[in-house]
PDB file of N, CA and C in Angstrom:
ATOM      1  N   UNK A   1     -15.463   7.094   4.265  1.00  0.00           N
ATOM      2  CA  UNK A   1     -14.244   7.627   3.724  1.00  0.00           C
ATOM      3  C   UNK A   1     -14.352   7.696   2.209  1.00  0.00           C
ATOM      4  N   UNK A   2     -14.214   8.915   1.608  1.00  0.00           N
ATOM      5  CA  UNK A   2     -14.295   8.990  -0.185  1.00  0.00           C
ATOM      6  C   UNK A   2     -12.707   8.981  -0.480  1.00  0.00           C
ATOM      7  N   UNK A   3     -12.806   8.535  -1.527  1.00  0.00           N
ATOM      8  CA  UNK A   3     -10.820   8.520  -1.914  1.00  0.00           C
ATOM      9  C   UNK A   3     -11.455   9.105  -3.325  1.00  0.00           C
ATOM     10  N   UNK A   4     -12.187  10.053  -3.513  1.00  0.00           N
ATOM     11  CA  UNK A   4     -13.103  10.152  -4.923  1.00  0.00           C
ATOM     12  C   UNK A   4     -13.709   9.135  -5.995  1.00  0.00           C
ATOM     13  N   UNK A   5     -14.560   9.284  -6.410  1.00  0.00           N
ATOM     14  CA  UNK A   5     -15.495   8.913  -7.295  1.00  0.00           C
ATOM     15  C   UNK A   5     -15.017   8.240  -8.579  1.00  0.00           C
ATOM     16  N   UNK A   6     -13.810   8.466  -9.239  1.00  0.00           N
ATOM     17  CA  UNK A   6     -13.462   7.723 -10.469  1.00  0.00           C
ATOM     18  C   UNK A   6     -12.609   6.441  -9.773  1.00  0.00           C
ATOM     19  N   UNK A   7     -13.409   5.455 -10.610  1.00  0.00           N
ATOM     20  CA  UNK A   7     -12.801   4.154 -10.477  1.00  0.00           C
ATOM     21  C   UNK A   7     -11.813   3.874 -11.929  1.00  0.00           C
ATOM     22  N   UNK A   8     -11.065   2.811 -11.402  1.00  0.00           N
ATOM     23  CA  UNK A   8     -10.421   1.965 -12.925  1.00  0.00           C
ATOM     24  C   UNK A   8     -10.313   0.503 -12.761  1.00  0.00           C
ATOM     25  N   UNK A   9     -10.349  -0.110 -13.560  1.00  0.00           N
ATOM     26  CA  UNK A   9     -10.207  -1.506 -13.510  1.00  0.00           C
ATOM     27  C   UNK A   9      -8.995  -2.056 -13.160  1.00  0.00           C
ATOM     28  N   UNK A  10      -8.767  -3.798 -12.967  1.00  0.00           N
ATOM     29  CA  UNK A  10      -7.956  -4.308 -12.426  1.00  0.00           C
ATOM     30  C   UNK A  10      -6.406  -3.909 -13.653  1.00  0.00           C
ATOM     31  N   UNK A  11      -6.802  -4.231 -15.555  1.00  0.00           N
ATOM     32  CA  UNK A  11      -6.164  -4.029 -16.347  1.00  0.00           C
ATOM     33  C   UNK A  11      -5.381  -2.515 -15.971  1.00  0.00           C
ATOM     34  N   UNK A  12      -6.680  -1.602 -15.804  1.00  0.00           N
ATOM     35  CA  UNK A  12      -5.694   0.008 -15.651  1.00  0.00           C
ATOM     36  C   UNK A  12      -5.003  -0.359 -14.442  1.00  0.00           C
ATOM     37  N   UNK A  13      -5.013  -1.251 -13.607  1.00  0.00           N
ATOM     38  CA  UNK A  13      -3.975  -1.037 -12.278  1.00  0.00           C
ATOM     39  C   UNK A  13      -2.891  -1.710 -12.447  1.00  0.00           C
ATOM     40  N   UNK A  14      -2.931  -2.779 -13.701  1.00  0.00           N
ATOM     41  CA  UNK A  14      -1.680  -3.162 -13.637  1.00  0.00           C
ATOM     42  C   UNK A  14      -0.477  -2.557 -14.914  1.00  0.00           C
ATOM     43  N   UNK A  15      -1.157  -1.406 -15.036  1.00  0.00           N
ATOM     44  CA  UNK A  15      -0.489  -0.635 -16.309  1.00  0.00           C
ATOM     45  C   UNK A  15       0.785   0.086 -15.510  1.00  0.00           C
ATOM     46  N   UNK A  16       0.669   0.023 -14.154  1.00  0.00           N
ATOM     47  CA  UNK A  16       1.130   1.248 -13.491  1.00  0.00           C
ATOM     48  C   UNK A  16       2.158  -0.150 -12.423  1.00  0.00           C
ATOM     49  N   UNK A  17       1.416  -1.037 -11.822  1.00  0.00           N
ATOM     50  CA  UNK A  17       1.119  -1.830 -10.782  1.00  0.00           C
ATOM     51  C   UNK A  17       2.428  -2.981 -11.163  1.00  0.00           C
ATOM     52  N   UNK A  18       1.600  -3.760 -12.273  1.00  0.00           N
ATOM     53  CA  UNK A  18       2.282  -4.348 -12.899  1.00  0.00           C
ATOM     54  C   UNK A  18       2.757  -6.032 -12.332  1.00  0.00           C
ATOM     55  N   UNK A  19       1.993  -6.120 -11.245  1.00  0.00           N
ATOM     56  CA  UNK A  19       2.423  -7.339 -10.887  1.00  0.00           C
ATOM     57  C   UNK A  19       1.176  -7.885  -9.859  1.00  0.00           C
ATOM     58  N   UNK A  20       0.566  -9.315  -9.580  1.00  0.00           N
ATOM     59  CA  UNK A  20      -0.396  -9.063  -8.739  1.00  0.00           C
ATOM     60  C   UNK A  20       0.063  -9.378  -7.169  1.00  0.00           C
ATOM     61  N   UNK A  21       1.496  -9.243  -6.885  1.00  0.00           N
ATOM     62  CA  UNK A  21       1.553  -9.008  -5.510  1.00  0.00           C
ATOM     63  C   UNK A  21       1.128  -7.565  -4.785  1.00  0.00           C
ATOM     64  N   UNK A  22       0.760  -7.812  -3.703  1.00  0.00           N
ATOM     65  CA  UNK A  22       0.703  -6.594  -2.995  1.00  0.00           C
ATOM     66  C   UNK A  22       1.656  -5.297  -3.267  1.00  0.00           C
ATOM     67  N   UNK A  23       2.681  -5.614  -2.988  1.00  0.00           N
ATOM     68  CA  UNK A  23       3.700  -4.329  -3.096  1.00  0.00           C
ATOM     69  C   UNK A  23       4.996  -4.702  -4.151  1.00  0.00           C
ATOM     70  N   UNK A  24       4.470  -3.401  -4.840  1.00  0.00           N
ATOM     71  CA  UNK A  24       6.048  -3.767  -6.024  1.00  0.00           C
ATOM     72  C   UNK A  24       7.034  -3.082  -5.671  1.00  0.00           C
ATOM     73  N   UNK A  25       7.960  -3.053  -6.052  1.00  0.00           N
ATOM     74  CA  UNK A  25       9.147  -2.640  -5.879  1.00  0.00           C
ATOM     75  C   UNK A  25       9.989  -2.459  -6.895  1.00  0.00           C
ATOM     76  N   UNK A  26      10.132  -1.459  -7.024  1.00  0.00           N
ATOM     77  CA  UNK A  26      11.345  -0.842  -8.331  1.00  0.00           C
ATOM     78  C   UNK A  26      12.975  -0.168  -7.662  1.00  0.00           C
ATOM     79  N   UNK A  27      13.765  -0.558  -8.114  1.00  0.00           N
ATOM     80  CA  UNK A  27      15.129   0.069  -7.457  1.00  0.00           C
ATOM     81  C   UNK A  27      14.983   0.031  -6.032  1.00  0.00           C
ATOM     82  N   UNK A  28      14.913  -1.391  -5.355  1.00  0.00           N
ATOM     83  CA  UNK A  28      14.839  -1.490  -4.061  1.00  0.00           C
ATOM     84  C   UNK A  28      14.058  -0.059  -3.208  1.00  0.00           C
ATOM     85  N   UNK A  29      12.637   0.491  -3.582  1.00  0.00           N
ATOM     86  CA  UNK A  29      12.155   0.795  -3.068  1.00  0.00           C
ATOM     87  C   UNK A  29      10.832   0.732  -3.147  1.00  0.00           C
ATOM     88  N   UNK A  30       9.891   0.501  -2.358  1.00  0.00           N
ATOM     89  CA  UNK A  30       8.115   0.370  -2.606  1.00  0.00           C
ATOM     90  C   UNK A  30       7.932   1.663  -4.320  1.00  0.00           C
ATOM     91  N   UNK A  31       6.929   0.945  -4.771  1.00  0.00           N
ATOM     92  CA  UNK A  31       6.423   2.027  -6.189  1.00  0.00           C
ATOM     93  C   UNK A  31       5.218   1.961  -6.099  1.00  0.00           C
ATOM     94  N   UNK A  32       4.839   0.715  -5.790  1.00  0.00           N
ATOM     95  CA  UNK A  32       3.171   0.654  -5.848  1.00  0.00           C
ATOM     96  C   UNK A  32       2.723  -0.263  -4.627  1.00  0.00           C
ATOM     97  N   UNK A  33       1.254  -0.504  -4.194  1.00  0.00           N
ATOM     98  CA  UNK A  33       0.967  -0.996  -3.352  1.00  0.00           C
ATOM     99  C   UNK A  33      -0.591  -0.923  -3.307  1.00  0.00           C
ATOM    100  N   UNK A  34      -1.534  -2.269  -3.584  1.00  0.00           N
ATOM    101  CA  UNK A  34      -2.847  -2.575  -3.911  1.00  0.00           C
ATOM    102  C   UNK A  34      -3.097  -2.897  -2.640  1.00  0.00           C
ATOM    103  N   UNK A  35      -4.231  -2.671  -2.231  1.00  0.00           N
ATOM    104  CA  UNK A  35      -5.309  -3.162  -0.921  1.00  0.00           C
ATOM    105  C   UNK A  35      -6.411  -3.147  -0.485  1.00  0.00           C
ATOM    106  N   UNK A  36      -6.831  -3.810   0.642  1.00  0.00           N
ATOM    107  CA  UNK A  36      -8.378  -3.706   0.527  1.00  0.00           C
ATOM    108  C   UNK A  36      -8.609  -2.971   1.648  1.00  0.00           C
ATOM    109  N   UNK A  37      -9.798  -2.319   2.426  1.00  0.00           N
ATOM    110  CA  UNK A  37      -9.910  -1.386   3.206  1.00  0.00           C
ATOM    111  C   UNK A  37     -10.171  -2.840   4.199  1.00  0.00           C
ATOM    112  N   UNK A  38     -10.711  -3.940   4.071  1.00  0.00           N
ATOM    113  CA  UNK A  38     -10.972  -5.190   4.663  1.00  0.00           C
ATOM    114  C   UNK A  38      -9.477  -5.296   6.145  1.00  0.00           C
ATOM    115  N   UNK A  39      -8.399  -5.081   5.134  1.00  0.00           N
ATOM    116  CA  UNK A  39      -7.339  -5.610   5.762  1.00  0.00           C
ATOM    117  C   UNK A  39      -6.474  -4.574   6.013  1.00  0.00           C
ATOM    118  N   UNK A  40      -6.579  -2.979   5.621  1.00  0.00           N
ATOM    119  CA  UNK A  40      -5.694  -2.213   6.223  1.00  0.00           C
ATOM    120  C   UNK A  40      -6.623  -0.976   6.588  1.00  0.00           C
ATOM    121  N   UNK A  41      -5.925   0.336   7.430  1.00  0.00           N
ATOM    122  CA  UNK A  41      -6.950   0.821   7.941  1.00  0.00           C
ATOM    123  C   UNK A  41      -6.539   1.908   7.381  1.00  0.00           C
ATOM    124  N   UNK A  42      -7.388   2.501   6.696  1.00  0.00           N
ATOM    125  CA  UNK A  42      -7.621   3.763   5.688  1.00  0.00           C
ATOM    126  C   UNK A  42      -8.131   4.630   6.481  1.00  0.00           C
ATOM    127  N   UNK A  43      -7.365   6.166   6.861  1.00  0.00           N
ATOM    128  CA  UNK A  43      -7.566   6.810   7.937  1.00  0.00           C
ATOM    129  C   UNK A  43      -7.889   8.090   7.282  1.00  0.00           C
ATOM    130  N   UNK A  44      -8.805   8.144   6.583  1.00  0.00           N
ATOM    131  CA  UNK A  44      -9.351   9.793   5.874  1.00  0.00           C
ATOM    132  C   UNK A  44      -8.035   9.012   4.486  1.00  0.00           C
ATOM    133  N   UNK A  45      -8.366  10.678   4.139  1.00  0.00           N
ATOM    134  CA  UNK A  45      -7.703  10.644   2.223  1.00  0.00           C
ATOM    135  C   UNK A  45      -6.073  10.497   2.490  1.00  0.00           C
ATOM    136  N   UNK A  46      -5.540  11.421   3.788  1.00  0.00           N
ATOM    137  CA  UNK A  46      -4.633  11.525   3.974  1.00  0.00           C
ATOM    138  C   UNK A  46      -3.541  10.777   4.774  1.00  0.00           C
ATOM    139  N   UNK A  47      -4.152   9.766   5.100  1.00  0.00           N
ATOM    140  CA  UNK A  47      -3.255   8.756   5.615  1.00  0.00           C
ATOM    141  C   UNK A  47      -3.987   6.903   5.442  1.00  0.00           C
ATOM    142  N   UNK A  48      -2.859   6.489   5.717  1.00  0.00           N
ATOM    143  CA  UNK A  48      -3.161   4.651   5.388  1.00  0.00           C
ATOM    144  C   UNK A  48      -2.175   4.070   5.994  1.00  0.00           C
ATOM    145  N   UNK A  49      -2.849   3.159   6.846  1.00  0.00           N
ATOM    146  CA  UNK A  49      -2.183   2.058   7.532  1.00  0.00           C
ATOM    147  C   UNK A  49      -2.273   1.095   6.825  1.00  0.00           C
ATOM    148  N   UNK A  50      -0.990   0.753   6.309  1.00  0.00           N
ATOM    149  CA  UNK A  50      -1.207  -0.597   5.608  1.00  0.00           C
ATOM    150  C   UNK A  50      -0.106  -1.799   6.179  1.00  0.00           C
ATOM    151  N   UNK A  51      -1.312  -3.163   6.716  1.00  0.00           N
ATOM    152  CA  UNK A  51      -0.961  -3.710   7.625  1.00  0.00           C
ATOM    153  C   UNK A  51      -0.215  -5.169   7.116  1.00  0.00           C
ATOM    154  N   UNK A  52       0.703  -6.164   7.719  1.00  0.00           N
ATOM    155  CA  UNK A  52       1.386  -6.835   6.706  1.00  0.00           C
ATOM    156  C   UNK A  52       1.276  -8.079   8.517  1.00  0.00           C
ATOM    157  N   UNK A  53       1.336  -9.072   8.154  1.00  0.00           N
ATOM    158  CA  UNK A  53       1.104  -9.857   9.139  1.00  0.00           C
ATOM    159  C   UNK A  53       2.158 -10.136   9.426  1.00  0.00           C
ATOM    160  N   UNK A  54       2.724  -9.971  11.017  1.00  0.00           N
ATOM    161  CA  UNK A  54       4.040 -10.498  11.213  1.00  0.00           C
ATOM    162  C   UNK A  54       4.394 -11.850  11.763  1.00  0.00           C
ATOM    163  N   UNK A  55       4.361 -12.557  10.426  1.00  0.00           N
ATOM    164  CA  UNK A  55       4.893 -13.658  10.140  1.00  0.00           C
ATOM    165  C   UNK A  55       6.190 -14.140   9.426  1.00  0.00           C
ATOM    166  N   UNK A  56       6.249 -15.472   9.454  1.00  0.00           N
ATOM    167  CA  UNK A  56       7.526 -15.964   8.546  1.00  0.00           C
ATOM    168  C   UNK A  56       7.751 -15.804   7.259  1.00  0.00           C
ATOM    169  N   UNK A  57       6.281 -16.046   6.295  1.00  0.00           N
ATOM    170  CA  UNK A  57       6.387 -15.779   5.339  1.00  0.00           C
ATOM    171  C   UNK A  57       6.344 -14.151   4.700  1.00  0.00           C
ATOM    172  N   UNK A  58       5.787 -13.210   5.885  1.00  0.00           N
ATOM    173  CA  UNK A  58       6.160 -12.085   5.369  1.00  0.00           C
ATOM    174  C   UNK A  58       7.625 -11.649   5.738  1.00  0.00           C
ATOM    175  N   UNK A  59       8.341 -11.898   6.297  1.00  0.00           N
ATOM    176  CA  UNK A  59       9.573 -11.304   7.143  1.00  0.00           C
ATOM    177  C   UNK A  59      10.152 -10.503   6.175  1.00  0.00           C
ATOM    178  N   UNK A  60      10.598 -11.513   5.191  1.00  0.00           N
ATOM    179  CA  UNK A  60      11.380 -10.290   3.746  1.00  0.00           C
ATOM    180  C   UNK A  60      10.157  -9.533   3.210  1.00  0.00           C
ATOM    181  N   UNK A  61       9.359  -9.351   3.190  1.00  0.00           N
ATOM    182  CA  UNK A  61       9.089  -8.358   2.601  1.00  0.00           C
ATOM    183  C   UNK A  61       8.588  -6.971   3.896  1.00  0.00           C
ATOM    184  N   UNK A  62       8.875  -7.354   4.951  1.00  0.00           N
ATOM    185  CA  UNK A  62       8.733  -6.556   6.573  1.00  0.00           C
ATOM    186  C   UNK A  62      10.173  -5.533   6.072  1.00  0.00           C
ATOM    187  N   UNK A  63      11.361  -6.902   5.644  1.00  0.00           N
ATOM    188  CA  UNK A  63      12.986  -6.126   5.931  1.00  0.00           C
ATOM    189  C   UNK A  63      12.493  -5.295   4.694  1.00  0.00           C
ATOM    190  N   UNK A  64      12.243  -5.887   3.529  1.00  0.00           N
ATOM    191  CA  UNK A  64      12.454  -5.032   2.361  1.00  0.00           C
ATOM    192  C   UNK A  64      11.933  -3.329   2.670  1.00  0.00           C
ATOM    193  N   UNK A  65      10.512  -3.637   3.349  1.00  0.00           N
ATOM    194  CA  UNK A  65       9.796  -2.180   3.500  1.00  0.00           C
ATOM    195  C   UNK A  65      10.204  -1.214   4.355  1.00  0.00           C
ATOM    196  N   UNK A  66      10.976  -1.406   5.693  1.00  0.00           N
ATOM    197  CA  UNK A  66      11.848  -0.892   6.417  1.00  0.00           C
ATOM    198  C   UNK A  66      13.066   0.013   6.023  1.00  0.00           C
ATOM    199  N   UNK A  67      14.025  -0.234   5.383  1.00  0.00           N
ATOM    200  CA  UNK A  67      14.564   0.542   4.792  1.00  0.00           C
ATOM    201  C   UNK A  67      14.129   2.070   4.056  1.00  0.00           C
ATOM    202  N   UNK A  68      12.613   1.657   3.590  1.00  0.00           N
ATOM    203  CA  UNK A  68      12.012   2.779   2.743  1.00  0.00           C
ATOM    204  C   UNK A  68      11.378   3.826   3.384  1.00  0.00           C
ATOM    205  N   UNK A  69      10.983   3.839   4.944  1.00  0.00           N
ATOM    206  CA  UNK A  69      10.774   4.815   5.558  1.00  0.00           C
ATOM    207  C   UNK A  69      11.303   6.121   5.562  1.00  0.00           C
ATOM    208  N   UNK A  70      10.495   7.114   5.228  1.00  0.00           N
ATOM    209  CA  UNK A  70      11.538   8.431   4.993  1.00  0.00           C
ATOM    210  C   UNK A  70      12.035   8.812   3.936  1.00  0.00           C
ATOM    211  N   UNK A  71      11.529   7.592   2.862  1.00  0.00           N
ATOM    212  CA  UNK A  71      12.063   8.165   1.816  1.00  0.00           C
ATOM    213  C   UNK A  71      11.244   9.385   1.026  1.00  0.00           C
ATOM    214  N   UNK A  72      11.358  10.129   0.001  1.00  0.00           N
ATOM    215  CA  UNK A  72      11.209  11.192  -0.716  1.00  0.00           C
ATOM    216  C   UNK A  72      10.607  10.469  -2.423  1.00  0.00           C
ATOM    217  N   UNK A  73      10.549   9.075  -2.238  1.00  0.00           N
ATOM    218  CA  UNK A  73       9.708   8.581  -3.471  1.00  0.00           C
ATOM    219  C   UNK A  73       8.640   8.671  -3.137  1.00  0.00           C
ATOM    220  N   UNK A  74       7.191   9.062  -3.281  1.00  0.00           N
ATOM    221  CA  UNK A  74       6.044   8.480  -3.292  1.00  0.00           C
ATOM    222  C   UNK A  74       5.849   7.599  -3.562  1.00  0.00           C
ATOM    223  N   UNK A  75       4.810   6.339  -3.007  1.00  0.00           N
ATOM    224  CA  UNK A  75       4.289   5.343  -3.227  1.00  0.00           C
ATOM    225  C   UNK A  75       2.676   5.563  -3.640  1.00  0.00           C
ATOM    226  N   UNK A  76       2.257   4.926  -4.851  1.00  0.00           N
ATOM    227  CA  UNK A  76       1.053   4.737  -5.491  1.00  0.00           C
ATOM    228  C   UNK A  76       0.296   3.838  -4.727  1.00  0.00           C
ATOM    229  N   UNK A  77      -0.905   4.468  -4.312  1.00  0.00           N
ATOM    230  CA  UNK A  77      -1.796   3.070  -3.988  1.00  0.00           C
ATOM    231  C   UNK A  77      -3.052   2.793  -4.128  1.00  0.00           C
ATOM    232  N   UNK A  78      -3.499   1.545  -4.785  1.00  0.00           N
ATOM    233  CA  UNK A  78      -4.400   1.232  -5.569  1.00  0.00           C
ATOM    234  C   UNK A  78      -5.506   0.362  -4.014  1.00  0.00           C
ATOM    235  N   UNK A  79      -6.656   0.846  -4.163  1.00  0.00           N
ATOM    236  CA  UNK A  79      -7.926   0.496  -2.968  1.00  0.00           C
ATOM    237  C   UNK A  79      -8.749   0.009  -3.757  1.00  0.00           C
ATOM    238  N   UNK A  80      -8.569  -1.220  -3.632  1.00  0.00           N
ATOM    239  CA  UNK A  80     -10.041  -2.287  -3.743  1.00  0.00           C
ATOM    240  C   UNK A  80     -11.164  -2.102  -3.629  1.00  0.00           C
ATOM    241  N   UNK A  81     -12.112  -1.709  -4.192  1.00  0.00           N
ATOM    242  CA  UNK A  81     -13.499  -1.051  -4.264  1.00  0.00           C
ATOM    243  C   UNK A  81     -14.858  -2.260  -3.856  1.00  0.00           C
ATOM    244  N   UNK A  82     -14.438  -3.321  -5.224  1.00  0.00           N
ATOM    245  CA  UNK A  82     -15.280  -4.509  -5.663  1.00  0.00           C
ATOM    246  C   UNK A  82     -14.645  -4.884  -6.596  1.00  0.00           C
ATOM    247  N   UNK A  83     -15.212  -6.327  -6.665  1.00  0.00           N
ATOM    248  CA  UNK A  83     -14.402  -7.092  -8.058  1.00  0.00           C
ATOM    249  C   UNK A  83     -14.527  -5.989  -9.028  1.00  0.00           C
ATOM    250  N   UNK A  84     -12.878  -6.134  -9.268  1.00  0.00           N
ATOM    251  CA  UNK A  84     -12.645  -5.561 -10.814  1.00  0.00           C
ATOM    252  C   UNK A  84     -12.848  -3.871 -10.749  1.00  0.00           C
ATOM    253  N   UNK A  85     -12.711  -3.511  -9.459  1.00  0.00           N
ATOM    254  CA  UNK A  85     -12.865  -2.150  -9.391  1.00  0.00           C
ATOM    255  C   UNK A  85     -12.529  -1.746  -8.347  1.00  0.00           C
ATOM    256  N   UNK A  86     -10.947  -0.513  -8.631  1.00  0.00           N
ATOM    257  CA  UNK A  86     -10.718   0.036  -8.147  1.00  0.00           C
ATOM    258  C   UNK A  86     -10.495   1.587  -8.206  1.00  0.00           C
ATOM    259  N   UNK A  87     -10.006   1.731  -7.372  1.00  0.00           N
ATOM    260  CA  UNK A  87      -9.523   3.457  -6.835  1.00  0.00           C
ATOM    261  C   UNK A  87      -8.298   3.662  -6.833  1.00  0.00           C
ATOM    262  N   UNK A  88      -7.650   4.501  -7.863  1.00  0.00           N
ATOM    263  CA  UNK A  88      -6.689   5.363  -7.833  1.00  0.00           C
ATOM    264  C   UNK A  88      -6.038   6.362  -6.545  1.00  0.00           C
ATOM    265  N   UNK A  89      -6.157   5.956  -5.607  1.00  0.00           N
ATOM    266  CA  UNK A  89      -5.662   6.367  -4.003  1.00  0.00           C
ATOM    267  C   UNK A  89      -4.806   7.999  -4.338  1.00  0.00           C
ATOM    268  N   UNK A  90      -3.706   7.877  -5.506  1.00  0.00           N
ATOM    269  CA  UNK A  90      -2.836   8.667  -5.364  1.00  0.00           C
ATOM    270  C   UNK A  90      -1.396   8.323  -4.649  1.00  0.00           C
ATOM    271  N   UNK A  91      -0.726   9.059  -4.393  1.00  0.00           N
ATOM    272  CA  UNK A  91       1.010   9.165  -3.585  1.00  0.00           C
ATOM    273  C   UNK A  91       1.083   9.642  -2.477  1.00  0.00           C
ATOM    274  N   UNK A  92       1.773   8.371  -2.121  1.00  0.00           N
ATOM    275  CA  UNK A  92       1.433   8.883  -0.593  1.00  0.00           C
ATOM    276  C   UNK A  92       3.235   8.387   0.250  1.00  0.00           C
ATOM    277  N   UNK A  93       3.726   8.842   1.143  1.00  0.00           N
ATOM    278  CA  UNK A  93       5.156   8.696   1.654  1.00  0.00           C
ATOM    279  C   UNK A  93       4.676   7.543   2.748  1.00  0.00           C
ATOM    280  N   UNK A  94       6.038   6.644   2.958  1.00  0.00           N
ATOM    281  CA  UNK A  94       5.873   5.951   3.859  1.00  0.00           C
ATOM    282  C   UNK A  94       6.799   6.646   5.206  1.00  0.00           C
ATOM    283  N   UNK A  95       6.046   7.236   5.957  1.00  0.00           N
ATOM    284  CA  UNK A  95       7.063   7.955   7.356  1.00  0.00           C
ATOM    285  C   UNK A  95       7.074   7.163   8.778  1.00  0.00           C
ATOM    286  N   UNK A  96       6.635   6.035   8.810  1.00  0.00           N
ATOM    287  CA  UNK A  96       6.658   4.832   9.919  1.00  0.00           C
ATOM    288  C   UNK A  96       6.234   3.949  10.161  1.00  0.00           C
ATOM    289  N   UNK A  97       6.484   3.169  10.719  1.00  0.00           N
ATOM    290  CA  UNK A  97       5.997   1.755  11.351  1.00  0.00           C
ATOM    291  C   UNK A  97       5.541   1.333  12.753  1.00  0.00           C
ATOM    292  N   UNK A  98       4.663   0.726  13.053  1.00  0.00           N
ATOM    293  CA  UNK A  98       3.765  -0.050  14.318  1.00  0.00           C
ATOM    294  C   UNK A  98       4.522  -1.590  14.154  1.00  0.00           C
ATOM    295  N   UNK A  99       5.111  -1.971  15.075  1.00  0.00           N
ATOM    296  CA  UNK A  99       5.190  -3.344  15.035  1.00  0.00           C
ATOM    297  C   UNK A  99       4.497  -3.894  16.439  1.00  0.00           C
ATOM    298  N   UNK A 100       4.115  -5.127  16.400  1.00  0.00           N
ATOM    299  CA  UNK A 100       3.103  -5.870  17.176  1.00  0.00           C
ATOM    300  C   UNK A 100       3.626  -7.031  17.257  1.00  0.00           C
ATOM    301  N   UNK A 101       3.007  -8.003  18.002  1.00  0.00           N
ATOM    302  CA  UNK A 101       3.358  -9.231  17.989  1.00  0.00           C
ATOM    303  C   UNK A 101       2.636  -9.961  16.573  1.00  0.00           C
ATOM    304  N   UNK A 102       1.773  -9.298  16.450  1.00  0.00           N
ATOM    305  CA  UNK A 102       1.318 -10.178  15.278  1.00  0.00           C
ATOM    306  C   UNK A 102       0.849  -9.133  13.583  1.00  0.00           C
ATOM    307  N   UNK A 103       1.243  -7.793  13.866  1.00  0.00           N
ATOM    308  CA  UNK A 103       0.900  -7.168  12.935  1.00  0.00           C
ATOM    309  C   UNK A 103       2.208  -6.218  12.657  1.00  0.00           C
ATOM    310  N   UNK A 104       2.894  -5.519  11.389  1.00  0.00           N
ATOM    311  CA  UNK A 104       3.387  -4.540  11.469  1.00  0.00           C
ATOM    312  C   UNK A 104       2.865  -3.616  10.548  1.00  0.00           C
ATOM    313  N   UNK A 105       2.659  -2.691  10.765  1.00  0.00           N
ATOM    314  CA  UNK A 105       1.733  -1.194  10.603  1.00  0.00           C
ATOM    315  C   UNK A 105       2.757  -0.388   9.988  1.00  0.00           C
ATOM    316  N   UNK A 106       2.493  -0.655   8.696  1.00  0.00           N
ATOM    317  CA  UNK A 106       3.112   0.678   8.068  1.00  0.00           C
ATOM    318  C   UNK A 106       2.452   1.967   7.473  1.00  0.00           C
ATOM    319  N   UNK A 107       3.150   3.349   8.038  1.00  0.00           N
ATOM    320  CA  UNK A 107       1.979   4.062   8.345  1.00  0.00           C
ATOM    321  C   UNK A 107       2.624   4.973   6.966  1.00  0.00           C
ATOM    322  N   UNK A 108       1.476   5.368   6.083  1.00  0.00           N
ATOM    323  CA  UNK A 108       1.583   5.846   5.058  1.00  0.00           C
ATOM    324  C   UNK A 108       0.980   7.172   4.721  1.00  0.00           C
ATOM    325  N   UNK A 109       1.706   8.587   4.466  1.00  0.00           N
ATOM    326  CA  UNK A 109       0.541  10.520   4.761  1.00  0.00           C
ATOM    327  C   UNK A 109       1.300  10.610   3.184  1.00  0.00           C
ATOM    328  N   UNK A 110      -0.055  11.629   2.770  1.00  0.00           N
ATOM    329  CA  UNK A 110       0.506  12.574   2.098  1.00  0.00           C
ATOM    330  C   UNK A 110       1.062  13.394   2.210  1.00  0.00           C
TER     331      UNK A 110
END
């Protein structure tokens, strides 16, 4: 899978990013969202499953992301390459969710 060839560092991701949790959130809606191909499943350029463990300690951030389905913001997302190097993914909409007993799948297209 190529997401193209220019990388940026961890500094350029948090220019945009700004925080080192997984998913930020601006005006109660996703803005950005860092990951590794390790732990979510990157499906060509044009789509991303990005997977959140359904557990206790994720639950609020399960409710928080729920609401944002469907929305008309793009979400930025930054792909883990190697230390200290990543990929500029681009914007991508969040239009659904997989829930599991132990995973929920949020499914992310351009």
């Amino acid at each position: 899978m190529v997401f193209g060839d220019k990388t940026i560092s961890w500094a350029e991701v948090l220019k945009t990013h700004r925080t080192q949790t997984a998913v930020q959130f601006q005006s109660n809606k996703v803005f950005s969202i860092i990951c590794s191909p390790e732990q979510n499943k990157l499906v060509g350029e044009r789509k991303i499953v990005y997977s959140i463990p359904n557990k206790k300690q994720y639950l609020k951030l399960i409710a928080e992301m729920k609401p944002c389905i469907g929305s008309t913001d793009p979400v930025n997302f930054f792909i883990k390459k190697d230390k200290n190097v990543w990929i500029d993914a681009g914007f991508y909409n969040l239009i659904s969710f997989i829930e599991s007993d132990s995973y929920i799948d949020f499914v992310f297209e351009k």
